[in-house]
C-alpha atoms as a PDB file:
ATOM      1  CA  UNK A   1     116.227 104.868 122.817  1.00  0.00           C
ATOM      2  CA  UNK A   2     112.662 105.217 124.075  1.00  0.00           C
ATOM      3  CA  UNK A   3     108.977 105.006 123.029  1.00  0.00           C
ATOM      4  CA  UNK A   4     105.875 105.840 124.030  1.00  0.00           C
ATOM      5  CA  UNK A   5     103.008 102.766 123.479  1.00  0.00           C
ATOM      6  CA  UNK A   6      99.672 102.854 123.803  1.00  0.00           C
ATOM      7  CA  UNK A   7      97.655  99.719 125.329  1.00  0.00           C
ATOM      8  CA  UNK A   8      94.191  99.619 127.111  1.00  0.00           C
ATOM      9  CA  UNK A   9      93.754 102.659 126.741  1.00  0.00           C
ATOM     10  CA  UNK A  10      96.762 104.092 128.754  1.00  0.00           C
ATOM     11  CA  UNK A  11      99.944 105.128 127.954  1.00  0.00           C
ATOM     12  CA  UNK A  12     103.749 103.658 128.877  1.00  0.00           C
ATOM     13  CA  UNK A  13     107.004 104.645 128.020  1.00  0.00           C
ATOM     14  CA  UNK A  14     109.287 101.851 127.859  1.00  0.00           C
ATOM     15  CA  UNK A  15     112.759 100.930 126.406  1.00  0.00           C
ATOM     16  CA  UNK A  16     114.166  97.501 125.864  1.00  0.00           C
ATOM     17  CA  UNK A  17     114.187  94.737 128.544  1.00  0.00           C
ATOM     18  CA  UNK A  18     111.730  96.640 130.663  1.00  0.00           C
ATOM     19  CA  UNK A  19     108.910  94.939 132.492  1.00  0.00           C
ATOM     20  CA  UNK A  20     105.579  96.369 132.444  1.00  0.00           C
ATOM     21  CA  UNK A  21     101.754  94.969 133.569  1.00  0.00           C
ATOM     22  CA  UNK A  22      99.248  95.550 130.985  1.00  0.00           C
ATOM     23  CA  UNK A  23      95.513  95.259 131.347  1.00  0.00           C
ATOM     24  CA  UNK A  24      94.757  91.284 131.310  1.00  0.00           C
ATOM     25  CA  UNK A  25      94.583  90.022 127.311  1.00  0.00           C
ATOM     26  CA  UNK A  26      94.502  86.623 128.031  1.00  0.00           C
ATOM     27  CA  UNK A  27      97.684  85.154 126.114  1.00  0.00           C
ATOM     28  CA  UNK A  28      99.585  81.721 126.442  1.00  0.00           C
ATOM     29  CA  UNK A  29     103.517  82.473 128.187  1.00  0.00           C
ATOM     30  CA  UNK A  30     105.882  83.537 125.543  1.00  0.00           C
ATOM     31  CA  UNK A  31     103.631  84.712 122.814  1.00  0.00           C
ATOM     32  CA  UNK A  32     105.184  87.761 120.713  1.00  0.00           C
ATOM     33  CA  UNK A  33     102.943  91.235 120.680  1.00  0.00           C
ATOM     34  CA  UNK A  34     103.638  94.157 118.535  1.00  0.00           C
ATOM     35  CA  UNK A  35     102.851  97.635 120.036  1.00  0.00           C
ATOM     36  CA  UNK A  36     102.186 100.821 117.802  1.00  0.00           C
ATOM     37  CA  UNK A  37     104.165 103.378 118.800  1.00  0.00           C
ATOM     38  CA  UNK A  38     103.479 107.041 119.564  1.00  0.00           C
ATOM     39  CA  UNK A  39     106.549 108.879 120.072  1.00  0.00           C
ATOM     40  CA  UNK A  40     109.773 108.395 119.340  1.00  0.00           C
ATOM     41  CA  UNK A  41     113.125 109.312 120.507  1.00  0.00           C
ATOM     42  CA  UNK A  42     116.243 107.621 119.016  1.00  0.00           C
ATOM     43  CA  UNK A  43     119.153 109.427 120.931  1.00  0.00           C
ATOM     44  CA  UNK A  44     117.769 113.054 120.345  1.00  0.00           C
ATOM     45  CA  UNK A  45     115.737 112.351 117.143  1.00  0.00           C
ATOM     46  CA  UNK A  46     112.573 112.531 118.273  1.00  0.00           C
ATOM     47  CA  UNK A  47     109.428 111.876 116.155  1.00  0.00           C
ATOM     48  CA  UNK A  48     105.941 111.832 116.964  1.00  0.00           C
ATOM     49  CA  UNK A  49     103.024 110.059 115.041  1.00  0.00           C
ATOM     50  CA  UNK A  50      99.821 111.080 114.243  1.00  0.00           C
ATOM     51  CA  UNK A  51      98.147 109.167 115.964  1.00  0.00           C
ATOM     52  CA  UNK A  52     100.759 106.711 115.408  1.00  0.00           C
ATOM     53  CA  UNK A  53     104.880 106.918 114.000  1.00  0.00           C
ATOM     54  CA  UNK A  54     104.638 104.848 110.582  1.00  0.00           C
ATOM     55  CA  UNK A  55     106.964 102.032 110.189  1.00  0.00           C
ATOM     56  CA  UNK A  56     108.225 102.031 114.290  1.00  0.00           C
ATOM     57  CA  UNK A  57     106.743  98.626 116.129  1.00  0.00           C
ATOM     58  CA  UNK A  58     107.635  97.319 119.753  1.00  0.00           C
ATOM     59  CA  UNK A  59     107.879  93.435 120.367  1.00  0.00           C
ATOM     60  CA  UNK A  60     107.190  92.571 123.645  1.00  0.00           C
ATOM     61  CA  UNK A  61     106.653  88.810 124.992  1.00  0.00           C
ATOM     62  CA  UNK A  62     104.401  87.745 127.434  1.00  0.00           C
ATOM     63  CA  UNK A  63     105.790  86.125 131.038  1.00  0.00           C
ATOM     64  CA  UNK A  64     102.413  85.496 132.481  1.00  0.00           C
ATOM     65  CA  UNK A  65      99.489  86.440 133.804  1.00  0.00           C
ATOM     66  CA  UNK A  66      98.329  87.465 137.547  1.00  0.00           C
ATOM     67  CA  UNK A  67      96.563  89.301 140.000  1.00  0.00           C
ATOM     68  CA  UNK A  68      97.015  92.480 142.193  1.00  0.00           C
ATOM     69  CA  UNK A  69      97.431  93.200 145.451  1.00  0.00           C
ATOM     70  CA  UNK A  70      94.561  94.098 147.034  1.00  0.00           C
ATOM     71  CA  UNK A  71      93.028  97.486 147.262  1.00  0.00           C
ATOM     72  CA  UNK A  72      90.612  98.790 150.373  1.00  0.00           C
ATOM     73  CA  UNK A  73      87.918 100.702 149.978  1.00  0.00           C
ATOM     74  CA  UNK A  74      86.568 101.721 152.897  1.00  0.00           C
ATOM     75  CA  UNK A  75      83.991 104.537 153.415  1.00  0.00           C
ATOM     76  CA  UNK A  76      82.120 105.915 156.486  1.00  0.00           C
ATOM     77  CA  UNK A  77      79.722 108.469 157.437  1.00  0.00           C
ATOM     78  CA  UNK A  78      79.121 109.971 160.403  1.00  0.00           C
ATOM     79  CA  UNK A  79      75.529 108.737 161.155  1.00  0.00           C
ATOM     80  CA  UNK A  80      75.351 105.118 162.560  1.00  0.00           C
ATOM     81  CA  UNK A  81      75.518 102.205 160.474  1.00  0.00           C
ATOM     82  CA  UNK A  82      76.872 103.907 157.698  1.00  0.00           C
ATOM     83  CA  UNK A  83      79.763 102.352 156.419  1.00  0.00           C
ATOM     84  CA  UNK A  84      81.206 100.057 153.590  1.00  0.00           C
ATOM     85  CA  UNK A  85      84.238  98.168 153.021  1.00  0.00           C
ATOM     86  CA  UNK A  86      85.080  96.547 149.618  1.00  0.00           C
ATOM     87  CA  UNK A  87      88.411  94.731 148.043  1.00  0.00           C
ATOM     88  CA  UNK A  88      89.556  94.904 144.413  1.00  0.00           C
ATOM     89  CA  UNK A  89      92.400  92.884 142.701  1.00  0.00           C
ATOM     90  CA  UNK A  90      93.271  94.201 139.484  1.00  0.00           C
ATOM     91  CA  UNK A  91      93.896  91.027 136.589  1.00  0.00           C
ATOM     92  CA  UNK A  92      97.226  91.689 134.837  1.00  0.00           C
ATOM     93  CA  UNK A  93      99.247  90.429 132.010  1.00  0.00           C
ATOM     94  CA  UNK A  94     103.369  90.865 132.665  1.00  0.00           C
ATOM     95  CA  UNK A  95     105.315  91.501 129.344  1.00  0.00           C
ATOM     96  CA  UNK A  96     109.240  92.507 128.718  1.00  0.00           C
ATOM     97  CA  UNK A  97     109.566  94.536 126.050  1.00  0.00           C
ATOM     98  CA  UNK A  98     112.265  92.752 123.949  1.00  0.00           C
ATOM     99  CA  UNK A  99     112.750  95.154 120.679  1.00  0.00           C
ATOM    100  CA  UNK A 100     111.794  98.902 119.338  1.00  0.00           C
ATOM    101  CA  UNK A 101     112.459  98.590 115.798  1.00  0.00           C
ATOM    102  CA  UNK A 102     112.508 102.730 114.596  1.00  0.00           C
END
């Protein structure tokens, strides 16, 4: 059994005792989230919401919170003096996914 979730503004599909990293939402360590679920497929039944499947919710629980590794960006040009290096380290929240109730 599978879903599809919807948080941030992206999509995951996840199934039970997966780990995934969310956007940061600033939670305590073991708090319980519910998830609203977009497609379903329970062994071949598959249903799909609009926007969302009524009465299906994931539980997840939070493990912690963290940061990225970090990203280069580098650009250059071809005239002199033209170039630019930055870093970014994306802030992440870590949650299992604990049940998908259909």
């Amino acid at each position: 059994m599978y879903a599809i979730v919807k948080n941030g503004g992206k999509q995951y599909k996840v199934q039970e005792g997966d780990i995934l990293l969310f956007d940061k939402m600033s939670l305590e360590p073991k708090t319980e989230i519910e998830l609203d679920v977009l497609l379903l497929d329970n062994n071949g039944d598959v249903k799909i919401g609009t926007p969302i499947v009524e009465g299906a919710k994931v539980k997840a629980e939070v493990i912690n919170e963290g940061r990225g590794e970090k990203v280069i960006i580098f650009k250059k040009r071809r005239r002199k003096d033209s170039k630019r290096k930055r870093g970014f380290r994306r802030d992440f929240t870590r949650v299992r996914i604990t049940k998908i109730e259909a």
